[in-house]
C-alpha atoms as a PDB file:
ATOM      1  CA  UNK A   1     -44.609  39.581  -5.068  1.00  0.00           C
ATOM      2  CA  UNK A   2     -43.615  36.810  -2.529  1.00  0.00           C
ATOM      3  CA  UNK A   3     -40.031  36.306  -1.138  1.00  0.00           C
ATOM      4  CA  UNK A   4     -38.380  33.183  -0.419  1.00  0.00           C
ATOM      5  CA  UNK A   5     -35.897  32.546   2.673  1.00  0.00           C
ATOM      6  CA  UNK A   6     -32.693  32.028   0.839  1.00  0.00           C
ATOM      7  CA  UNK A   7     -31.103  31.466   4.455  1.00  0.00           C
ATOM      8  CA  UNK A   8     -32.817  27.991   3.902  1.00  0.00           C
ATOM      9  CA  UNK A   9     -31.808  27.100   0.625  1.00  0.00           C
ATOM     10  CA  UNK A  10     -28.392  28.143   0.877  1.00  0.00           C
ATOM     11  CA  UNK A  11     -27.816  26.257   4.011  1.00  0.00           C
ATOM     12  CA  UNK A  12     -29.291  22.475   2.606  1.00  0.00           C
ATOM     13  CA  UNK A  13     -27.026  23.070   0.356  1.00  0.00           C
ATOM     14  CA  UNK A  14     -23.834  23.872   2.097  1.00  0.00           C
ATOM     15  CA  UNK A  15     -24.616  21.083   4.539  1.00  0.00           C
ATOM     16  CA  UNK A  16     -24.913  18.870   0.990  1.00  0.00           C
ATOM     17  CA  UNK A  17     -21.148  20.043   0.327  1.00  0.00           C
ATOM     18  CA  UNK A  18     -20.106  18.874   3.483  1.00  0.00           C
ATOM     19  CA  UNK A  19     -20.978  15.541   3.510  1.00  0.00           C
ATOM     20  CA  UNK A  20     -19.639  15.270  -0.029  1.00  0.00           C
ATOM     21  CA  UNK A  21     -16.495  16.622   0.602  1.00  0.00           C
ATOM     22  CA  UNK A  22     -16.099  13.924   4.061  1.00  0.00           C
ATOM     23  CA  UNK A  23     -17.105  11.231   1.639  1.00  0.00           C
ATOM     24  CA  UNK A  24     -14.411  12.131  -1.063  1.00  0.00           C
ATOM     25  CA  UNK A  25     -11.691  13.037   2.043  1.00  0.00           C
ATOM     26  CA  UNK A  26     -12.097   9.210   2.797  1.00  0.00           C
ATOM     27  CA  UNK A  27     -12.152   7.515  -0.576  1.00  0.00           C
ATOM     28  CA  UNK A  28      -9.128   9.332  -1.073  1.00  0.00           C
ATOM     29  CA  UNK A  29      -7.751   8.269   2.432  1.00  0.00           C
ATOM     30  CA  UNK A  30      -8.793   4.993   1.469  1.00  0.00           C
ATOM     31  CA  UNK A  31      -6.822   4.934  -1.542  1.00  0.00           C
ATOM     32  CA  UNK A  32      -3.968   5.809  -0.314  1.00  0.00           C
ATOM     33  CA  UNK A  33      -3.921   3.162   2.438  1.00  0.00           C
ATOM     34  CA  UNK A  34      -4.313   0.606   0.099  1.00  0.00           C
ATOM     35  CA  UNK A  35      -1.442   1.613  -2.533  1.00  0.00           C
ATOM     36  CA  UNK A  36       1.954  -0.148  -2.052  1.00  0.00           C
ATOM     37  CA  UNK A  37       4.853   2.185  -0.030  1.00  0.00           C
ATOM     38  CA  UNK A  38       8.590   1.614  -0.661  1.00  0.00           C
ATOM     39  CA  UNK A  39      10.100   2.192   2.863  1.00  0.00           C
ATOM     40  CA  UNK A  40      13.112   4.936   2.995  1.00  0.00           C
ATOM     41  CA  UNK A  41      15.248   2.241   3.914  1.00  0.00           C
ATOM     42  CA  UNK A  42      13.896  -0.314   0.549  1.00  0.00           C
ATOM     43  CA  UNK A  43      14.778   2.515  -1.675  1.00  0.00           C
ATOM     44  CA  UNK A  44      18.172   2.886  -0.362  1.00  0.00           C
ATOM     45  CA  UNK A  45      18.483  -1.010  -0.497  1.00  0.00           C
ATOM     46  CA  UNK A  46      16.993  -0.755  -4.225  1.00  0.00           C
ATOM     47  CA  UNK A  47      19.666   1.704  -5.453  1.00  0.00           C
ATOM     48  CA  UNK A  48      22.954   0.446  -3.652  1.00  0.00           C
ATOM     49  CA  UNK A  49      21.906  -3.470  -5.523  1.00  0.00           C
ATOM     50  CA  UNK A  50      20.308  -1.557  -8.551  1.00  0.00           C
ATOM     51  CA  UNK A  51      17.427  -3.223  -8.378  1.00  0.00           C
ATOM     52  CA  UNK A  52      14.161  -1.555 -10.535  1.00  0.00           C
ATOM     53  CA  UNK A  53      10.649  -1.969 -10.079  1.00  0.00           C
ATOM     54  CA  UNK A  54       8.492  -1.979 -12.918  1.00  0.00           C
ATOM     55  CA  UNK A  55       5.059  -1.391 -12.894  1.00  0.00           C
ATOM     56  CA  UNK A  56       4.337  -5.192 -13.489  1.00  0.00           C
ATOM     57  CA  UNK A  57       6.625  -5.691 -10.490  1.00  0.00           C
ATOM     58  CA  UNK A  58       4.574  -3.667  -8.263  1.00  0.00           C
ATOM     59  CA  UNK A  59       1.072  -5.190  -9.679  1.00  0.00           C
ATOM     60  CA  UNK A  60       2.831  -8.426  -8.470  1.00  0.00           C
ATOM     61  CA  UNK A  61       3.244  -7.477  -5.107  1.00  0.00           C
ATOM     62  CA  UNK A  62       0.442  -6.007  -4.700  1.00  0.00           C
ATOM     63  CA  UNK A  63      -1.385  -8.760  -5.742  1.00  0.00           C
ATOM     64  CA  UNK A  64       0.616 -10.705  -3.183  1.00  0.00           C
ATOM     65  CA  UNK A  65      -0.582  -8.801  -0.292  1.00  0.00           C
ATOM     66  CA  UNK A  66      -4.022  -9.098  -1.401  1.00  0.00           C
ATOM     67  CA  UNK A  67      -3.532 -12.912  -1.231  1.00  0.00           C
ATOM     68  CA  UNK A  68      -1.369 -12.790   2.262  1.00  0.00           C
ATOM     69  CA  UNK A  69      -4.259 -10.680   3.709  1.00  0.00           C
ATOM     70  CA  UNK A  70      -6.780 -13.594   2.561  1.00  0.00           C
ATOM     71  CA  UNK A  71      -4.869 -16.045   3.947  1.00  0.00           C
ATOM     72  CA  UNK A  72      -5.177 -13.839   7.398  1.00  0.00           C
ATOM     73  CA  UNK A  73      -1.534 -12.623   6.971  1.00  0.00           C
ATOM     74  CA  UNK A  74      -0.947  -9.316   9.165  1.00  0.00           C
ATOM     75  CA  UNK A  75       2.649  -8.868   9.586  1.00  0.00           C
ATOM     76  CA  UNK A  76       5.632  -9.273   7.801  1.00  0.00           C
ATOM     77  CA  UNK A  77       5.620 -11.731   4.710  1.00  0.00           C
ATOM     78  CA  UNK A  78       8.524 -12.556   2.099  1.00  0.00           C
ATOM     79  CA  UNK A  79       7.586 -11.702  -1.587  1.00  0.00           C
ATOM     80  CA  UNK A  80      10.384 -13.926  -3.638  1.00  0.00           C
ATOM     81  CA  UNK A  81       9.986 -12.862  -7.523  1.00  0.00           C
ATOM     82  CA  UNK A  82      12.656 -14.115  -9.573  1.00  0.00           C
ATOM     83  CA  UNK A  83      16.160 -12.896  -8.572  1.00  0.00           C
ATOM     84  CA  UNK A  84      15.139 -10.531  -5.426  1.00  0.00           C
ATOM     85  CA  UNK A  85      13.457 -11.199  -2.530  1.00  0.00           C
ATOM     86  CA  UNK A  86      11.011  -7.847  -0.741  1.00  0.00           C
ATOM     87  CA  UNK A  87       9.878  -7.849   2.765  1.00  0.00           C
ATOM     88  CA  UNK A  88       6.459  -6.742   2.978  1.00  0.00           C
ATOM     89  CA  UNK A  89       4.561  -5.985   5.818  1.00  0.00           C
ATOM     90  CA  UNK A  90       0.843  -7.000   4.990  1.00  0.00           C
ATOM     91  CA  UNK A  91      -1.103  -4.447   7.525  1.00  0.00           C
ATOM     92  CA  UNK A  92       0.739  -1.641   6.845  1.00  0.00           C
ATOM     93  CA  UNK A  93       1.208  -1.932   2.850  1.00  0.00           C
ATOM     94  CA  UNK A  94       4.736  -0.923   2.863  1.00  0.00           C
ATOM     95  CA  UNK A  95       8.364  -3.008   1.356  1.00  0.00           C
ATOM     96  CA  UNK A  96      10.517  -2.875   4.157  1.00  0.00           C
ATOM     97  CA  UNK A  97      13.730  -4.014   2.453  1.00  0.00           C
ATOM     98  CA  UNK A  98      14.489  -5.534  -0.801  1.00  0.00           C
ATOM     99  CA  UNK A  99      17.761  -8.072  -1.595  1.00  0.00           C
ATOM    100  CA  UNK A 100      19.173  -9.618  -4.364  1.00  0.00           C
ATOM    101  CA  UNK A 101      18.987 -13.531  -3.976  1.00  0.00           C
ATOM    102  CA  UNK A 102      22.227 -14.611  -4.893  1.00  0.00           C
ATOM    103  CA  UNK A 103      23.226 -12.362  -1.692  1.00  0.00           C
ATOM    104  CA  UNK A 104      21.019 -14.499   0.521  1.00  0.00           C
ATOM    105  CA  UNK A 105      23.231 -16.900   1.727  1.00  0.00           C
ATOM    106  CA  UNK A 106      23.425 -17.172   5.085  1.00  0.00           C
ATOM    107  CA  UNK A 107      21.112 -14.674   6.131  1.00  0.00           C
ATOM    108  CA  UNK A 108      18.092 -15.505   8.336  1.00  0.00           C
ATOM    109  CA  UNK A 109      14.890 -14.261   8.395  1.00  0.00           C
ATOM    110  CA  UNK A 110      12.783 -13.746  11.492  1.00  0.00           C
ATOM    111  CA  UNK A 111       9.527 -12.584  12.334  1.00  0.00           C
ATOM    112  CA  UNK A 112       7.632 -13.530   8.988  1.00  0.00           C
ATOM    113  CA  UNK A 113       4.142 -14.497   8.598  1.00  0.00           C
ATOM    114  CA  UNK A 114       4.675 -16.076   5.114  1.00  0.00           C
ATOM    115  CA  UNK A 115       6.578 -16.840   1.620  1.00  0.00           C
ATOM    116  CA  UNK A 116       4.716 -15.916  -1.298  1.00  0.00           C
ATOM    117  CA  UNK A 117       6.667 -16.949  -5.014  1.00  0.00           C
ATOM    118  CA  UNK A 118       5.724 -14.636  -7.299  1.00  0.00           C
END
């Protein structure tokens, strides 16, 4: 009768679980760093001018950061689509503030990188 180490076994295989476990950690890390956030103060901004985002809405901006990020975009950008008007900040994936257009007037806008029309 011969007897195998199981110390051996169990222990390529725990170190196996490991590294599987880091991997999956940072795909989900990764994930979530590249899904769009809605700042505290956006929401507020969102409700108060009852402004909705739609799924389609948020495909849009996403797909606007992915273009501001290609053009070498890094900071802040404004995302006009249609009636309302998002700050975005590119690095960070994350609408700073929304407003309504027709409540633009007279407001200025510092620190952007870009306009995107969406």
């Amino acid at each position: 009768m011969t007897i195998n180490r199981i110390g051996n076994i169990n222990s390529n295989g725990l170190n196996n679980t490991k590294i599987e476990r880091k991997e999956n950690a940072q795909g989900f890390s990764g994930l979530l760093s590249q899904s769009l956030k809605i700042s505290k103060h956006a929401n507020e901004r969102l409700q108060t001018q009852n402004i909705n985002i739609d799924s389609s809405t948020l495909t849009k901006l996403e797909e606007a950061i992915k273009k501001a990020e290609q053009k070498g975009l890094k900071n802040d950008v404004l995302v006009l689509n249609g009636d309302v008007a998002y700050i975005v900040n590119v690095k960070n994936r994350v609408v700073v503030t929304v407003k309504d257009v027709n409540s633009l007037k007279d407001n200025i806008f510092t620190n952007i990188d870009g306009v995107l029309m969406i």
